[in-house]
N, C-alpha and C. Protein backbone atom coordinates (compact mmCIF):
# COMPACT_ATOMS: atom_id res chain seq x y z
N UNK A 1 -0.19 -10.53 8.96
CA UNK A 1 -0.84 -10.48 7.66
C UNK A 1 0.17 -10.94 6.61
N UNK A 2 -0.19 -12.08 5.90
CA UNK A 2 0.88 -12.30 4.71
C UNK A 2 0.89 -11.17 3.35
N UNK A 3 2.00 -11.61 2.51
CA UNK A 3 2.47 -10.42 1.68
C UNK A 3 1.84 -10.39 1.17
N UNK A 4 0.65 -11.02 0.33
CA UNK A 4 -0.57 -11.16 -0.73
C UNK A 4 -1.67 -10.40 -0.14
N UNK A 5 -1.89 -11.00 1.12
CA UNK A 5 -3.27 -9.83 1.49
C UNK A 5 -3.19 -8.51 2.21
N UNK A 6 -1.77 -7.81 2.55
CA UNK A 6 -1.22 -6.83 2.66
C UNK A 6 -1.41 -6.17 0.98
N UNK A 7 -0.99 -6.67 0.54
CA UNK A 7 -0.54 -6.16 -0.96
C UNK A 7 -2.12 -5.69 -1.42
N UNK A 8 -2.97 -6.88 -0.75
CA UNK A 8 -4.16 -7.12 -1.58
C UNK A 8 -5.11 -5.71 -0.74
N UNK A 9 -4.84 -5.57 0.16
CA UNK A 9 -5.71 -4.78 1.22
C UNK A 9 -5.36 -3.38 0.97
N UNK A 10 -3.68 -2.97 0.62
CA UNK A 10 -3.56 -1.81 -0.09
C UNK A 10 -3.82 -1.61 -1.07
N UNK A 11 -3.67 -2.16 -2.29
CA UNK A 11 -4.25 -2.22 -3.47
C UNK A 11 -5.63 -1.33 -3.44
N UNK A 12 -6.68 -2.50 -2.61
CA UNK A 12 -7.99 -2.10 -2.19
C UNK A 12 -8.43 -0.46 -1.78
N UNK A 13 -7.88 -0.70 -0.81
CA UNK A 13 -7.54 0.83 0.17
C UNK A 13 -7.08 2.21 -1.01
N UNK A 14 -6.13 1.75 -1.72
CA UNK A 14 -5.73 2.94 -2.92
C UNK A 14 -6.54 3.22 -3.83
N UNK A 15 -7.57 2.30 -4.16
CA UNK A 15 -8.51 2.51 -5.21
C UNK A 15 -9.88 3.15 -4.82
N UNK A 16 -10.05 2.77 -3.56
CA UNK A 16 -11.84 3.01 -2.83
C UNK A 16 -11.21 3.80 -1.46
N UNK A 17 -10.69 4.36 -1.37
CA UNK A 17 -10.29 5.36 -0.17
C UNK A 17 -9.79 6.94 -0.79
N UNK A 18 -9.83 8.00 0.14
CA UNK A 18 -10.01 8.72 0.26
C UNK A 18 -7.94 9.13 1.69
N UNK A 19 -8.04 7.80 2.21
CA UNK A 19 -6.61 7.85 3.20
C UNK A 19 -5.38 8.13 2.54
N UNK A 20 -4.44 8.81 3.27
CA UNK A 20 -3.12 8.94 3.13
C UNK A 20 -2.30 8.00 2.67
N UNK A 21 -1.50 7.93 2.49
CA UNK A 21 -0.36 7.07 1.93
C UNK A 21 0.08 6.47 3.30
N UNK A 22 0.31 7.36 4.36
CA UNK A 22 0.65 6.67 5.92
C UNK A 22 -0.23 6.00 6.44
N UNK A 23 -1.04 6.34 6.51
CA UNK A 23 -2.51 5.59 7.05
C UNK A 23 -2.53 4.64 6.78
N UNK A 24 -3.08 3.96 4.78
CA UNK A 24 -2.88 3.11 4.39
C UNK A 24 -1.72 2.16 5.19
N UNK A 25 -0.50 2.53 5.08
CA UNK A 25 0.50 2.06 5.42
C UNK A 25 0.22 1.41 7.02
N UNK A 26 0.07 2.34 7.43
CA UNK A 26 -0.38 1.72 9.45
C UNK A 26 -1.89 0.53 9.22
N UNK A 27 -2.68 0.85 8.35
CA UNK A 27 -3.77 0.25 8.22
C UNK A 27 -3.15 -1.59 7.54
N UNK A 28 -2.12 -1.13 7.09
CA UNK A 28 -1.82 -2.69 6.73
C UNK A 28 -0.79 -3.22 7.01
N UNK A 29 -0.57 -2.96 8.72
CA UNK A 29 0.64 -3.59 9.43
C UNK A 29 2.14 -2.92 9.51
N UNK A 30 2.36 -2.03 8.80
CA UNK A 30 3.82 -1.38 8.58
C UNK A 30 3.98 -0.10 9.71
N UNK A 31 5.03 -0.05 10.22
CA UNK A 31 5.10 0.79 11.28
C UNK A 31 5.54 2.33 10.76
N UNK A 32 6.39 1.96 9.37
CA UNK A 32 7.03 3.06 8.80
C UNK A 32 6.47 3.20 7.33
N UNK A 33 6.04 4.11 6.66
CA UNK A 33 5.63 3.97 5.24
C UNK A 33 6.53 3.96 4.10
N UNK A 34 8.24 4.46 4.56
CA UNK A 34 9.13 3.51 3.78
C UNK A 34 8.85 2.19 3.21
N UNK A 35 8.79 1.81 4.87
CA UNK A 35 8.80 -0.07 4.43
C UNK A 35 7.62 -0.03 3.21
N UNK A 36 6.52 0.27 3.92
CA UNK A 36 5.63 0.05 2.55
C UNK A 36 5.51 0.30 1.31
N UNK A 37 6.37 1.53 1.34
CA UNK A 37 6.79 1.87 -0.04
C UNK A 37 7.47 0.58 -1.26
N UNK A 38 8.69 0.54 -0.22
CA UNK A 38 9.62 -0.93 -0.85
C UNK A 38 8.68 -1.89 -0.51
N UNK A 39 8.37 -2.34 0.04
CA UNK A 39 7.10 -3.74 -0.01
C UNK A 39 5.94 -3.41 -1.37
N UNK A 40 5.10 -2.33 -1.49
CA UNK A 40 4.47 -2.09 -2.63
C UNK A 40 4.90 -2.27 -3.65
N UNK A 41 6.28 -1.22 -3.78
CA UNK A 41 6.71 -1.33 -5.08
C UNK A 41 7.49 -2.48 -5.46
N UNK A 42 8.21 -3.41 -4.58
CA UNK A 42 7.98 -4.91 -4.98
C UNK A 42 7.25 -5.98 -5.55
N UNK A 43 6.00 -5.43 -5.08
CA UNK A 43 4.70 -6.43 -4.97
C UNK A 43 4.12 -6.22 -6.67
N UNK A 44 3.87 -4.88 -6.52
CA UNK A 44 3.34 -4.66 -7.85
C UNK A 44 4.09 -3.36 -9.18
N UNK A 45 5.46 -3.56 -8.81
CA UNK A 45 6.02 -2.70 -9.87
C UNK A 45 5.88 -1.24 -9.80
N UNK A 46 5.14 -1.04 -8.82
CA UNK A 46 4.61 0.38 -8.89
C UNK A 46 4.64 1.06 -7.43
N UNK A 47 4.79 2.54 -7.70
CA UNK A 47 4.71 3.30 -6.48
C UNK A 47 2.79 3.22 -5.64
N UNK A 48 3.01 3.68 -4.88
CA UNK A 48 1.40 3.27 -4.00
C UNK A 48 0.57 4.88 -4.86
N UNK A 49 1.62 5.67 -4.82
CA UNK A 49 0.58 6.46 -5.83
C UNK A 49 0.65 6.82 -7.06
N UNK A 50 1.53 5.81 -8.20
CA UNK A 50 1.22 5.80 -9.26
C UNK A 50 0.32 4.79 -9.33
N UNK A 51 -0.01 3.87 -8.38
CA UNK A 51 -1.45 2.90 -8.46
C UNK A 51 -2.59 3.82 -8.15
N UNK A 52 -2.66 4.66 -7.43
CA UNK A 52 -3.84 5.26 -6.93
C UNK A 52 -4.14 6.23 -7.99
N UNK A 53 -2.84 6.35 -8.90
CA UNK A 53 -3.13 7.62 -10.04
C UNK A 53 -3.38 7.05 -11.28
N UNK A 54 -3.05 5.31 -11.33
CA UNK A 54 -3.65 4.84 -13.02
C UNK A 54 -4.72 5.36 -13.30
């Protein structure tokens, strides 16, 4: 999955889900939810749940 529709699929997932922060994370290729952490907050400036909390 490239970094845009990873980015784009969590994004998604944080806004219209009800899943974990890990889940998410396994749901969009990452083995560890570190990584996704630093990959998120790269992508869009923001933690995965200060997006899910705008």
């Amino acid at each position: 999955m490239k970094a845009g529709t990873r980015s784009d699929a969590a994004k998604r997932l944080l806004e219209s889900s009800n899943m974990g922060i890990t889940q998410i994370a396994h749901a969009c290729g990452f083995d560890e939810p570190n990584k996704f952490y630093v990959f998120f907050k790269r992508e869009t400036g923001k933690s995965p749940t200060e997006w899910r909390n705008r």
